[in-house]
Protein backbone atom coordinates (compact mmCIF):
# COMPACT_ATOMS: atom_id res chain seq x y z
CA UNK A 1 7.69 27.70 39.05
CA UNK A 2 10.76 29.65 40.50
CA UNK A 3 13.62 27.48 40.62
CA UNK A 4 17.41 27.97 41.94
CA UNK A 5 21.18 26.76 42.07
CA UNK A 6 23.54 27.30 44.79
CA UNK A 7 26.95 27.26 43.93
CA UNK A 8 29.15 27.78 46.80
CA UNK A 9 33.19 26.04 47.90
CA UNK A 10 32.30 23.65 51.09
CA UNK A 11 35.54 22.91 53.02
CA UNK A 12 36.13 19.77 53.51
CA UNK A 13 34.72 18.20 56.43
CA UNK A 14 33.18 20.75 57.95
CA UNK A 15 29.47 19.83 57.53
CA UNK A 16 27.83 22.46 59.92
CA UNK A 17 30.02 25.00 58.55
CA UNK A 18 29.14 24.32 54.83
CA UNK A 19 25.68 24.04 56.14
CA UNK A 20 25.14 27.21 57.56
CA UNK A 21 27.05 28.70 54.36
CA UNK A 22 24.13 26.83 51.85
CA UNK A 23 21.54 28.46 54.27
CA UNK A 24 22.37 31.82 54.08
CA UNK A 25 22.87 31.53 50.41
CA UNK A 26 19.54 29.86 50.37
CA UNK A 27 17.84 33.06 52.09
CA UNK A 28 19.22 35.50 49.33
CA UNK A 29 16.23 34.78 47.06
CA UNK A 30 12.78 33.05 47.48
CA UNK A 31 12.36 30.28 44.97
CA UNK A 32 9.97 26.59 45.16
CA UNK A 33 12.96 24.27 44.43
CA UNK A 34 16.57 24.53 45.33
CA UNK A 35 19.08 22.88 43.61
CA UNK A 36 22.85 22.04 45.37
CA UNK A 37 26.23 20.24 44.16
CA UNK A 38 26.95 16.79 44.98
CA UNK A 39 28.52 16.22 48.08
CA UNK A 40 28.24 19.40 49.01
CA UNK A 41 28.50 19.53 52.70
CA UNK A 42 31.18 16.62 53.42
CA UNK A 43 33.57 17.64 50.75
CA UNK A 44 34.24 15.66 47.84
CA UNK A 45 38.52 14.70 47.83
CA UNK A 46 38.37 11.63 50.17
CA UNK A 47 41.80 10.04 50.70
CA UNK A 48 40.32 6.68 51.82
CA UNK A 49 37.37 4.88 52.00
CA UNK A 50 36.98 4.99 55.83
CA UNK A 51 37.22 8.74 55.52
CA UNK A 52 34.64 8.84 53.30
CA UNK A 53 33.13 6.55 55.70
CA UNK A 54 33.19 8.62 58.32
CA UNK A 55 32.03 11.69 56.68
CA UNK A 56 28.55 9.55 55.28
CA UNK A 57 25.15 9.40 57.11
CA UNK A 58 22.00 7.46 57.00
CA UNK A 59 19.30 8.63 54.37
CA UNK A 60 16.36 7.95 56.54
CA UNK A 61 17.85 10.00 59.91
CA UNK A 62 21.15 11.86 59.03
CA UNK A 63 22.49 14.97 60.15
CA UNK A 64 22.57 16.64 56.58
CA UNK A 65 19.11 15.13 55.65
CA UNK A 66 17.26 16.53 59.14
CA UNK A 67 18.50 20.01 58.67
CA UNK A 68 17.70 20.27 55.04
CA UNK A 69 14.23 19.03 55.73
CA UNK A 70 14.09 21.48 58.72
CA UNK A 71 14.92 24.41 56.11
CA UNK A 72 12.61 22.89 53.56
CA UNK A 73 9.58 23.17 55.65
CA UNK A 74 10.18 26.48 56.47
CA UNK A 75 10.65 28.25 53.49
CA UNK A 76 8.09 25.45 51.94
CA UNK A 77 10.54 24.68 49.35
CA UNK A 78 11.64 21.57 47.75
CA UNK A 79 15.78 20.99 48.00
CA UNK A 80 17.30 18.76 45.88
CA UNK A 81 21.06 18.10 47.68
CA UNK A 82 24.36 15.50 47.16
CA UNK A 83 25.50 13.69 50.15
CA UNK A 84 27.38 10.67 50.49
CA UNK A 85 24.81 7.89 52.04
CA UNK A 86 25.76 5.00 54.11
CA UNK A 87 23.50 1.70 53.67
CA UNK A 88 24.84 -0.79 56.41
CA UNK A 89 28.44 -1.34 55.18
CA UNK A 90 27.94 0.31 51.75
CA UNK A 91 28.38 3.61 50.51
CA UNK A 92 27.06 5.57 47.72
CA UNK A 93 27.57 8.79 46.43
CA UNK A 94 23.48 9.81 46.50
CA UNK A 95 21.23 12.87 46.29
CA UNK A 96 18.12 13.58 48.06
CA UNK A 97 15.23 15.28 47.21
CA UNK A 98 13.23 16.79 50.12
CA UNK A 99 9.38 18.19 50.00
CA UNK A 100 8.42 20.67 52.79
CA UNK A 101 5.92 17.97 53.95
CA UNK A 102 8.72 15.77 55.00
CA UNK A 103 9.21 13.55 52.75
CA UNK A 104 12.58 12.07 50.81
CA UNK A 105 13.13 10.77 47.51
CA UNK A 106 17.20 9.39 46.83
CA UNK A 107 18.99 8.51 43.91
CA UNK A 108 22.59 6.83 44.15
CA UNK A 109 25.04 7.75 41.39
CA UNK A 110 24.95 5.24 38.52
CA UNK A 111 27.57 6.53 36.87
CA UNK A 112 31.06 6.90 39.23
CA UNK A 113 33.85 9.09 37.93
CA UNK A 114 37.51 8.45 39.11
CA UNK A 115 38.63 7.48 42.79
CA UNK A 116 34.73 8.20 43.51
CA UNK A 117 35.16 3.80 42.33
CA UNK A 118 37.47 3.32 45.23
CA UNK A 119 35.27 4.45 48.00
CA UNK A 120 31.03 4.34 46.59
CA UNK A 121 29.01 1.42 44.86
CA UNK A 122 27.46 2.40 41.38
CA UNK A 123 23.86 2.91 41.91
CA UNK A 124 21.70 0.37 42.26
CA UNK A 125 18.19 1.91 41.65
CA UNK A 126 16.61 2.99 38.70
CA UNK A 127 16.43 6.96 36.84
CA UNK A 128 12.79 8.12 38.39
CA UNK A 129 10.51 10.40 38.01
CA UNK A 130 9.06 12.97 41.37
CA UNK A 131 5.90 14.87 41.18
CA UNK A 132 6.52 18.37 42.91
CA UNK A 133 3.52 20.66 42.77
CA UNK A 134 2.71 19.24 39.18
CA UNK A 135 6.31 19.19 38.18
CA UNK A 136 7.76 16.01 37.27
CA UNK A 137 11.49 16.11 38.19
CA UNK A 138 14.55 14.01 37.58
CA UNK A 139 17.74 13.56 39.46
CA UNK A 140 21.46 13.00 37.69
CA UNK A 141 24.42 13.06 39.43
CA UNK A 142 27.76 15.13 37.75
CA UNK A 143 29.12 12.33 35.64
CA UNK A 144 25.73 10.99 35.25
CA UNK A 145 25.83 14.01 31.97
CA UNK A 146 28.52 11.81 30.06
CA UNK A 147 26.06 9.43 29.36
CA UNK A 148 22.83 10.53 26.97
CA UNK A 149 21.16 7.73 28.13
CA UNK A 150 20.66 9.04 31.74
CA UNK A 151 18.95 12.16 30.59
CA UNK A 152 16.98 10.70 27.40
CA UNK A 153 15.66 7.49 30.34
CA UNK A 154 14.54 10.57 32.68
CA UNK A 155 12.96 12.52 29.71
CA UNK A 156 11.10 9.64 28.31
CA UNK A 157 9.36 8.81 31.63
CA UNK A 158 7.67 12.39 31.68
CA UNK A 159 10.29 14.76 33.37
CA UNK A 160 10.21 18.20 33.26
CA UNK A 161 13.20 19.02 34.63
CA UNK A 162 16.29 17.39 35.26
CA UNK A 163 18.16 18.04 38.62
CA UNK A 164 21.97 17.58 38.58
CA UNK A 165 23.94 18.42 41.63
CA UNK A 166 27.61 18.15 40.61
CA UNK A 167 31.32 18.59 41.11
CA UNK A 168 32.93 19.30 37.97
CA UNK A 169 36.33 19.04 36.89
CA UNK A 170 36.45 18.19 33.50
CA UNK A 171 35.41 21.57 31.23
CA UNK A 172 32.20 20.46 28.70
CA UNK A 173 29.87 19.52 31.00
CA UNK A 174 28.10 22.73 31.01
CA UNK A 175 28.00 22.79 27.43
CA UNK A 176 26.66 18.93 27.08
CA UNK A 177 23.96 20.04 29.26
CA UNK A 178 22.41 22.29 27.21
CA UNK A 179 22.61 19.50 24.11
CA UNK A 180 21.07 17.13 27.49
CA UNK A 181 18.04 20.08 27.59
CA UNK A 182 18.17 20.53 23.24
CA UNK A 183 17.94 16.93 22.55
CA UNK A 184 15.12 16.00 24.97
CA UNK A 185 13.25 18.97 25.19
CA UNK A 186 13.08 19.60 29.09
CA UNK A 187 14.92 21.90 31.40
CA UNK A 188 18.03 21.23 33.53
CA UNK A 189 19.13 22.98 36.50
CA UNK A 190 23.10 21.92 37.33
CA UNK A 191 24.39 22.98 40.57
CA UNK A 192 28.08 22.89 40.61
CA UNK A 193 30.81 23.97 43.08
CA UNK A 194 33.95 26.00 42.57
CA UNK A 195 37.33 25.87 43.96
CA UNK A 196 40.56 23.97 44.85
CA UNK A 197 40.75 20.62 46.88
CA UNK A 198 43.71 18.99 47.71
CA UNK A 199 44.16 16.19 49.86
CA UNK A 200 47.19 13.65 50.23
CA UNK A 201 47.91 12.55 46.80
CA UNK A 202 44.63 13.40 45.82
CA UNK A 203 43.54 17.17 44.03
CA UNK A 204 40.58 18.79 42.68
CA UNK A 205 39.95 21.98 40.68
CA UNK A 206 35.90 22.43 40.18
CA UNK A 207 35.07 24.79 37.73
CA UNK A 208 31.85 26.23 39.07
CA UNK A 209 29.80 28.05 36.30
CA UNK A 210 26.32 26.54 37.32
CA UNK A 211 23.16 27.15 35.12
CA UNK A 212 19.62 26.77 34.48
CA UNK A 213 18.90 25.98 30.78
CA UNK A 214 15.51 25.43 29.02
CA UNK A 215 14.09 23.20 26.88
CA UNK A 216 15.13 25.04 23.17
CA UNK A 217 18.64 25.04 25.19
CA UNK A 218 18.47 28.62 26.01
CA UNK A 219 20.72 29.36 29.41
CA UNK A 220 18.19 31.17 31.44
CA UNK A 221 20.87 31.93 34.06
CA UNK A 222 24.62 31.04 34.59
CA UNK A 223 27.21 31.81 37.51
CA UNK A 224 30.85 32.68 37.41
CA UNK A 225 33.81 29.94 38.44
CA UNK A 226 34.74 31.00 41.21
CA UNK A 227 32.31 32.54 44.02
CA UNK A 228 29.39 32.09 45.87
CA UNK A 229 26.07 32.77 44.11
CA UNK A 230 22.60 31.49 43.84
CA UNK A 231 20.83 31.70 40.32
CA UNK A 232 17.27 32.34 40.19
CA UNK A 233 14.46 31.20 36.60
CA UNK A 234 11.17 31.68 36.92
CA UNK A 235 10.31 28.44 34.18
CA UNK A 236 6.93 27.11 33.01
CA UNK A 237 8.05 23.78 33.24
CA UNK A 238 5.04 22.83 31.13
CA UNK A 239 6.84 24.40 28.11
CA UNK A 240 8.97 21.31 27.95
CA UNK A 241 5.71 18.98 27.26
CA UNK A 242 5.86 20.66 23.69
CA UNK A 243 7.90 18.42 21.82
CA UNK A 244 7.45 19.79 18.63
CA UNK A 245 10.88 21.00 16.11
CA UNK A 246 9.09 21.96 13.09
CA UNK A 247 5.59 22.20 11.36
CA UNK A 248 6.60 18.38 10.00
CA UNK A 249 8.81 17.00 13.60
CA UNK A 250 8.44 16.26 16.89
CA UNK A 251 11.14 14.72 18.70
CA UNK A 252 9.35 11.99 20.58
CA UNK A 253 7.05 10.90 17.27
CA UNK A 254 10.29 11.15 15.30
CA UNK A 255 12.02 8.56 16.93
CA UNK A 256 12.76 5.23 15.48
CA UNK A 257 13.75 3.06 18.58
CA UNK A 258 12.97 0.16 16.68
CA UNK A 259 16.31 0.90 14.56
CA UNK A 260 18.63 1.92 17.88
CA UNK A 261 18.79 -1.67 19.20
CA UNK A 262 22.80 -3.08 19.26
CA UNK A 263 21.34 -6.27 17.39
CA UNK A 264 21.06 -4.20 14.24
CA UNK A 265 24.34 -3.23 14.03
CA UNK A 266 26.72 -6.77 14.21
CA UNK A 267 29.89 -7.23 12.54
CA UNK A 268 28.96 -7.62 8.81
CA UNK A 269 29.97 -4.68 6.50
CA UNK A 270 29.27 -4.21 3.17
């Protein structure tokens, strides 16, 4: 399976702009799954919640979601995007996963980061698992990584690959997710963006440097901080159903979940 990031530096509020910018990186290389950072064509520094408001759309008939579908079925790729996704009077900050037939899978951000409190909801649907031409995919959202849980839930059900738009500021990320791909055997594909946004009192320095890593957490490809690129892997994603360490381990028949319950570990000490 050939699989890509796009790492570009959307301006703020400019959606058909930034649009048209992800397209024509998009048409530098052929590949069966695209992968693009959270928020990616609204901007991310919102100085209020009715700006953030303003700049959200619909998942079932949004601008952002009808052109990405329109570029999906025409290069008959899957696209995997952030967007920020109003739900009557809520927002969340959500990613989409669109098949060239048409149809749309979303995930909403469980885990928020920062002001990202003041203007979304935390997620309110469970990690799950896609089925894209026999590979079973996952979705995590940029601070989503901080939290091994997110990526071990997603592995356990069966993915493959985990897909992580993102907007980075803080500087491991990159680094935890190749422990994320290590630890649970699977490959990850983060999609970050680069650049400086200020806005009011608000400011944001993303730090780019988007990768594909596989499931011995080998980077198969990485990007710079600070330009536009797309990152092409041709992966057998079926390399991450081998879950063995050693002649003697395997990381799933290893586990002892019976001993990583909170109830074993109260307030007695010896």
């Amino acid at each position: 399976m050939r699989v890509a990031f796009i790492q570009f530096n959307p301006e703020f509020g400019q959606v058909k702009q930034n649009i048209a910018r992800a397209r024509s990186l998009i048409a530098r290389e052929k590949a069966e799954l695209y992968v693009l950072p959270e928020l990616c064509f609204s901007g991310y520094t919102f100085i209020s919640k009715e700006e953030a408001f303003s700049l959200s759309e619909p998942a079932d008939d949004g601008f952002a979601i009808n052109e990405m579908k329109s570029i999906s079925a025409e290069l008959e790729a899957a696209i995997v995007f952030g967007f920020p996704e109003r739900s009557g009077d809520d927002l969340f900050n959500s990613c989409a996963l669109i098949r060239p037939d048409g149809s749309l899978r979303i995930y909403r951000k469980i885990h928020l980061f920062m002001h990202e409190k003041e203007w979304f909801k935390p997620g309110d649907k469970p990690f799950e698992i896609h089925k894209l031409n026999g590979c079973q995919i996952g979705m995590m959202i940029c601070f989503d990584w901080r939290f091994p849980e997110a990526a071990r839930t997603l592995a356990l059900a069966g993915a493959h690959l985990l897909c992580h738009p993102a907007n980075l500021v803080m500087p491991h990320c990159q680094t935890a997710m190749i422990t994320r791909s290590l630890e649970n055997g699977i490959f990850s594909i983060t999609a970050n963006r680069y650049g400086h946004e200020k806005r009011g009192a608000y400011e944001n320095i993303f730090t780019g440097r988007s990768q594909i890593v596989g499931p011995r957490g080998e980077v198969l490809v990485s990007a710079s901080s600070g330009k536009d690129e797309i990152g092409v892997a041709d992966i057998n994603y079926r390399e991450s159903e081998d879950k063995a360490i050693s002649l003697q381990n395997n990381l799933w028949a290893d586990r002892r979940p019976e001993f990583y319950h909170r109830e074993n570990y109260g307030e007695k000490r010896s």
